[in-house]
Protein backbone atom coordinates (compact mmCIF):
# COMPACT_ATOMS: atom_id res chain seq x y z
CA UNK A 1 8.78 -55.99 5.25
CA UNK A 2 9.93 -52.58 3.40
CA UNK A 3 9.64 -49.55 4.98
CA UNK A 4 10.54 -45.97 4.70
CA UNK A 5 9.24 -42.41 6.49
CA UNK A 6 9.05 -39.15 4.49
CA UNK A 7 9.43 -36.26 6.78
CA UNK A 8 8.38 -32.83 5.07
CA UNK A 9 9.92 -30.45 7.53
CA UNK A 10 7.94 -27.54 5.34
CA UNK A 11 4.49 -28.60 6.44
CA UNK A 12 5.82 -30.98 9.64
CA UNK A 13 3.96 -34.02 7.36
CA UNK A 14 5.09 -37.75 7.64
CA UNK A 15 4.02 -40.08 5.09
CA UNK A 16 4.83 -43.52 4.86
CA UNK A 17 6.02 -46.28 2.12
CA UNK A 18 6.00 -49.51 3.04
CA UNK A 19 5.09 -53.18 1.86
CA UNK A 20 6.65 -56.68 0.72
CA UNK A 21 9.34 -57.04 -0.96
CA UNK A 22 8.23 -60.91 -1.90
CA UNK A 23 6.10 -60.63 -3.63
CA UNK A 24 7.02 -57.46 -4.74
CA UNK A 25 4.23 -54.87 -3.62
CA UNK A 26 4.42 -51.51 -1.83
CA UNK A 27 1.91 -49.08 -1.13
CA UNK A 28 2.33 -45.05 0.31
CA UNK A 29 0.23 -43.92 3.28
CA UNK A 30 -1.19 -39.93 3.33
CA UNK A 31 1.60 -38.93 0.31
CA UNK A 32 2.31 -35.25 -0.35
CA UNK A 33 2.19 -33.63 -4.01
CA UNK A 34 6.00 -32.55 -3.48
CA UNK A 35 7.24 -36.10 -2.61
CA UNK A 36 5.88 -38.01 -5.50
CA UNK A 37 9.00 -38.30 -6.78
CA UNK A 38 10.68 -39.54 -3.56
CA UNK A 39 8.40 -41.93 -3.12
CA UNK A 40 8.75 -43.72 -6.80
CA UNK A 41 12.90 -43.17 -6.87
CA UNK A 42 12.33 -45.34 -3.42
CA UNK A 43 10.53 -47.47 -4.86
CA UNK A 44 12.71 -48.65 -7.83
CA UNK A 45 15.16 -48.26 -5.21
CA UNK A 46 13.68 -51.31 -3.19
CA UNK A 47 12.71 -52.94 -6.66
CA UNK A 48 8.98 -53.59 -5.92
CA UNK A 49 6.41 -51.32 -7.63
CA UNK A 50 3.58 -49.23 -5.48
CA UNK A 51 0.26 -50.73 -6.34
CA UNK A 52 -1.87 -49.19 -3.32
CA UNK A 53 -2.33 -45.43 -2.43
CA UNK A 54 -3.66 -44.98 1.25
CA UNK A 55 -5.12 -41.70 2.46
CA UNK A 56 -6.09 -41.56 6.63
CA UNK A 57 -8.84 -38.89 5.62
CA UNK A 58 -9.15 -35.94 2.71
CA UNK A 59 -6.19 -33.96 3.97
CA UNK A 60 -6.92 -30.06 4.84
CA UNK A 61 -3.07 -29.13 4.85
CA UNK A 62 -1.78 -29.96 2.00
CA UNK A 63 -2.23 -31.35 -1.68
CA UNK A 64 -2.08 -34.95 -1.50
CA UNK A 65 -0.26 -37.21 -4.10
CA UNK A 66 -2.16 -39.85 -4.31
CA UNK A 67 -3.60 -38.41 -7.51
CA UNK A 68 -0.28 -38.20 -9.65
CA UNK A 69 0.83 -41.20 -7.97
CA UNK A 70 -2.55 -43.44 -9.17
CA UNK A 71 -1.58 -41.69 -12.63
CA UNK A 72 2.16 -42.94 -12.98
CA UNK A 73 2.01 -46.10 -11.31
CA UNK A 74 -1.33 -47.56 -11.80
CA UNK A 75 -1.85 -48.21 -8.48
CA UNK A 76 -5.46 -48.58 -6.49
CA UNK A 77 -6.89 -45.53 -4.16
CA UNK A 78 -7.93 -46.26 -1.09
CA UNK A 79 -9.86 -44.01 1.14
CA UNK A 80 -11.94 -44.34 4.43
CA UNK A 81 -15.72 -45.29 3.57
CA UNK A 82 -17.91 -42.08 3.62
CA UNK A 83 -14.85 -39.88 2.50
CA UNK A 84 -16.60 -38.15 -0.41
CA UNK A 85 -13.92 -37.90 -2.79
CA UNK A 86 -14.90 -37.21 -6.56
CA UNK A 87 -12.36 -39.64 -7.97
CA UNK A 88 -12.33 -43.61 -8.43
CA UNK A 89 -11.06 -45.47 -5.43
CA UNK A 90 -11.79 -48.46 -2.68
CA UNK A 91 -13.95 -47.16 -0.29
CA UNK A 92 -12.70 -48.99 3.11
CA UNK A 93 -14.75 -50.18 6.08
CA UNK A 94 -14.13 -50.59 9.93
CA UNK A 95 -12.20 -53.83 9.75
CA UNK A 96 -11.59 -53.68 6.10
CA UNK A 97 -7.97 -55.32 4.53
CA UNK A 98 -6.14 -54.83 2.23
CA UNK A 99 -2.97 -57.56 1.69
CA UNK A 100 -0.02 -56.54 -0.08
CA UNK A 101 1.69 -60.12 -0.20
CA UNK A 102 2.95 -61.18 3.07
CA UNK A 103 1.50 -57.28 4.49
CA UNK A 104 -1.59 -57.06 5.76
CA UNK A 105 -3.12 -53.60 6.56
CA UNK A 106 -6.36 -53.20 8.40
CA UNK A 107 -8.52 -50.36 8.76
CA UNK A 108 -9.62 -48.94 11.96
CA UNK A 109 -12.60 -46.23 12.11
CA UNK A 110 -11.53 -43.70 13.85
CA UNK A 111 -13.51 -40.23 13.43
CA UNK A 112 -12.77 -37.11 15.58
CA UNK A 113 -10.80 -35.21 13.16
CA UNK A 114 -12.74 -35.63 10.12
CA UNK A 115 -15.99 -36.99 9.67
CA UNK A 116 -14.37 -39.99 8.00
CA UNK A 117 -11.18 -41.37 9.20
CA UNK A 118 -8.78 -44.25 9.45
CA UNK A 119 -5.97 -45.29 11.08
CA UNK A 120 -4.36 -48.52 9.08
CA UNK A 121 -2.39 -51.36 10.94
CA UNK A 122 0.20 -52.95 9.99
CA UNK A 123 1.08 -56.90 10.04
CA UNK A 124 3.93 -58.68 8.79
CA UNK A 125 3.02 -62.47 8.00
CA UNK A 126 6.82 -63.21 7.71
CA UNK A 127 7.17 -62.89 11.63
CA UNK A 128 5.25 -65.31 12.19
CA UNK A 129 1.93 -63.90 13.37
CA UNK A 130 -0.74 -61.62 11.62
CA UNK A 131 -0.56 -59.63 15.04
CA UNK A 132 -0.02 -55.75 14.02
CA UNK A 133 3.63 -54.53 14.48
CA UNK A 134 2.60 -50.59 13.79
CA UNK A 135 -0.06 -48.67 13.25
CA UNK A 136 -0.27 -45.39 11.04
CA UNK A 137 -2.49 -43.33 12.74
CA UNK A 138 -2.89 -40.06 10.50
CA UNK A 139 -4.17 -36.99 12.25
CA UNK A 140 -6.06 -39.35 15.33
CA UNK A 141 -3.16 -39.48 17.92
CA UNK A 142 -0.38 -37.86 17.46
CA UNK A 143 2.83 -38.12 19.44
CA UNK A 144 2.38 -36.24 23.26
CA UNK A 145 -0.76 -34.76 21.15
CA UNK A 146 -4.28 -35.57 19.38
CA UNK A 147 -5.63 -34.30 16.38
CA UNK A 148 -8.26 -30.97 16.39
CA UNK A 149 -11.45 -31.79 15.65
CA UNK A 150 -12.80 -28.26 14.36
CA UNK A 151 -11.15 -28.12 10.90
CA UNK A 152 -13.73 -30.60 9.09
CA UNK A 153 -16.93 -29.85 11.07
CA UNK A 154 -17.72 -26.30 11.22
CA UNK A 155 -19.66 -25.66 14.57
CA UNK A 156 -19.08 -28.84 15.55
CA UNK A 157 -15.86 -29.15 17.17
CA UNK A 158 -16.90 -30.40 20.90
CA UNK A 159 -19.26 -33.17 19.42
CA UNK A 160 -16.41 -34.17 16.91
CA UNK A 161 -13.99 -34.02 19.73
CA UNK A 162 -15.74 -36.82 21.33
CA UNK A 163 -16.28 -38.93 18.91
CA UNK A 164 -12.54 -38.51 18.68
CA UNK A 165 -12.16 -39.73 22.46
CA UNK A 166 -13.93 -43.06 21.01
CA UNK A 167 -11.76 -43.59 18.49
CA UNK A 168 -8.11 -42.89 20.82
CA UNK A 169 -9.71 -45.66 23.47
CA UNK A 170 -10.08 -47.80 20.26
CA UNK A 171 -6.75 -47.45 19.49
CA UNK A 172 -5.73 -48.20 23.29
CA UNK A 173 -7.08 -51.53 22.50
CA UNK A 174 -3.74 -52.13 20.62
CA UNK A 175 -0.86 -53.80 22.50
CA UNK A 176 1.90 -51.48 24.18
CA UNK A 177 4.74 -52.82 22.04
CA UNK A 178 3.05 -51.68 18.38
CA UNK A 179 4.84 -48.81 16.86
CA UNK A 180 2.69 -45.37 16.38
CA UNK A 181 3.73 -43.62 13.20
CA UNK A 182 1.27 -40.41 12.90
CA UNK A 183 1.06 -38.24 9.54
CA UNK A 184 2.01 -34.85 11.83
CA UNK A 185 5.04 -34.16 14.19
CA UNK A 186 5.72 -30.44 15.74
CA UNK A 187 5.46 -27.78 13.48
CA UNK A 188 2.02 -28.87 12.09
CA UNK A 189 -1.27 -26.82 12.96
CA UNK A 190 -3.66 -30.10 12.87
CA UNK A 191 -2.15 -30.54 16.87
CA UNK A 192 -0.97 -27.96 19.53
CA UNK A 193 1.57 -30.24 21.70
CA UNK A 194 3.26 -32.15 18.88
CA UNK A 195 6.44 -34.12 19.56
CA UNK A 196 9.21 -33.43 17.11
CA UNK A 197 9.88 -36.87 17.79
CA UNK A 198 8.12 -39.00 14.61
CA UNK A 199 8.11 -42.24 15.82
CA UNK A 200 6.47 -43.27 18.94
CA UNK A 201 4.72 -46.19 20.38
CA UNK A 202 1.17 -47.05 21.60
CA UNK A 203 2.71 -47.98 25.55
CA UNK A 204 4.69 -44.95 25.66
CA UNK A 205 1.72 -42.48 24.38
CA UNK A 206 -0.89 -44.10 27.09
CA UNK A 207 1.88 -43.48 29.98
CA UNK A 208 2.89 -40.05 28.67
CA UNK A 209 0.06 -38.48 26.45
CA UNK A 210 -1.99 -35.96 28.32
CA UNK A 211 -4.88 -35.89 26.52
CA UNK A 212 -5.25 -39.44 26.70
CA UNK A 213 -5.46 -39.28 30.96
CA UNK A 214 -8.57 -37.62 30.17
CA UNK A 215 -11.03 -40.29 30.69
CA UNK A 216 -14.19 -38.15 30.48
CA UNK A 217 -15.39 -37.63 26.90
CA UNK A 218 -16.18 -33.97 27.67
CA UNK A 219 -13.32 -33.13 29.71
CA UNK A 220 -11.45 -34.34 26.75
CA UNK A 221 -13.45 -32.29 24.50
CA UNK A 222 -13.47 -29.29 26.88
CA UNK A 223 -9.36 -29.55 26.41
CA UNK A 224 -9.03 -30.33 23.02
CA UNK A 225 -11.12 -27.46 21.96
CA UNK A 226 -9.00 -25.13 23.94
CA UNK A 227 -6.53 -22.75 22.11
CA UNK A 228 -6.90 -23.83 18.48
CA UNK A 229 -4.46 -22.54 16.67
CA UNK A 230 -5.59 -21.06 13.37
CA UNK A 231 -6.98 -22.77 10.44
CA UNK A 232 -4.36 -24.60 7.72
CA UNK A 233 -3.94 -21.31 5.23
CA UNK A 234 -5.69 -22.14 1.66
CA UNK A 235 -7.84 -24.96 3.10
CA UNK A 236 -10.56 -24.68 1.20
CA UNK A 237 -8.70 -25.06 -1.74
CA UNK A 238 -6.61 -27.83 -0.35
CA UNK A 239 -9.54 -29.61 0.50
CA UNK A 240 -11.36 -28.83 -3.05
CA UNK A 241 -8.01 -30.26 -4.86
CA UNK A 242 -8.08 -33.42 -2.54
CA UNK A 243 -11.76 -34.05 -3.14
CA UNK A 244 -11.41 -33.64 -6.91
CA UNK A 245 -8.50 -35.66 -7.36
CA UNK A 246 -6.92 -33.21 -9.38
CA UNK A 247 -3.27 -33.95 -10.49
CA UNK A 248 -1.18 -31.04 -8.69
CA UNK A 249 0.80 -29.07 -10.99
CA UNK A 250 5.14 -29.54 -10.32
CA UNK A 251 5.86 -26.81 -7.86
């Protein structure tokens, strides 16, 4: 398997291309506008085109390139189902996957911070086993952190916030061992605690995470709710653009 982190220290956003290199296919996970070009120098880099665009949810901190990406490279959108997005794309289920060659990545639901939200795991049938060796988790856990649950619900945040808790036990199901890459580290304003750390795993957050000692669903909500920091600045527009699919202008 191929597989490179972006780290965009200006917004504290990770996003992720990864894939098989035989047969050639790659796809990008929650891209940012200002990396588009990273992402396809990478590419030709690894010499394997990106036919797959994956977003975790419609992003509320910054342009996404997904857009311009789908544009140059011909590649296939795919969103969670329910997202809401004006654009064409592959709307995803709970359970949903997608195979790019020998890499398989499934979608699991997991709403709390939007309304509609995955986090995608990742297999590599070249190991040996179509068990998941990471999961990209987007804004649902976060490393030493969770994702807010006001900034897509307005009034909401304490009923999103559990069905958040729902979707962290779901992703306790996964074995200790699989690798947690989340689309925020510290910095970001979708979490309060972030790690600067990147990488994590899914043993290390369940011995170490806080939030996710909180058993109750409303003692969890009752936390997570707690001390928001303010909203993403221009998120309404952010979240227009990302609807729209509007090709973002070169900064």
């Amino acid at each position: 398997m191929l597989f490179r982190p972006f780290l965009n220290d200006a917004s504290s956003c990770a996003s992720y291309l990864f894939g098989c290199g035989t047969p050639a296919k790659l796809a990008v996970v929650d891209p940012h506008a200002d990396l588009v070009d990273d992402y396809l120098a990478a590419a030709a880099a690894l010499g394997a085109p990106i036919v797959g665009v994956f977003e975790t949810h419609v992003q509320a901190d910054h342009v996404s390139g997904l857009p311009a990406l789908v544009v140059r490279t011909g590649a296939t959108a795919y969103l969670p189902l329910g997202a809401g997005v004006e654009f064409e794309h592959v709307a995803l289920a709970d359970g949903d996957t997608v195979e790019l060659g020998n890499t398989l990545v499934t979608a699991i639901a997991t709403p709390g911070h939007a309304p509609a939200h995955h986090a995608y795991t990742v297999a590599d049938r070249r190991r040996g086993t179509e068990e998941p060796w990471f999961v990209l988790s987007g804004d649902s856990l976060l490393i030493g952190d969770v994702g807010r649950p006001d900034l897509h619900v307005a009034g909401d945040a304490h009923g999103q916030a559990r069905l958040l808790h729902a979707s962290l036990m779901r992703l306790l199901e996964l074995p200790d061992h699989v690798v947690l890459y989340p689309s925020h580290y510290a910095g970001s304003v979708c979490g309060r605690g972030l790690s600067g750390n990147p990488v994590s795993s899914i043993g290390f957050e369940r011995a170490h995470n806080p939030l996710l000692a909180l058993t109750d669903p409303d003692a969890f909500a009752a936390a997570v709710v707690a001390d928001t920091p303010p909203s993403p600045p221009e998120q309404a527009r952010i979240v227009a653009a990302n609807r729209s699919g509007t090709v973002a202008a070169p900064a």
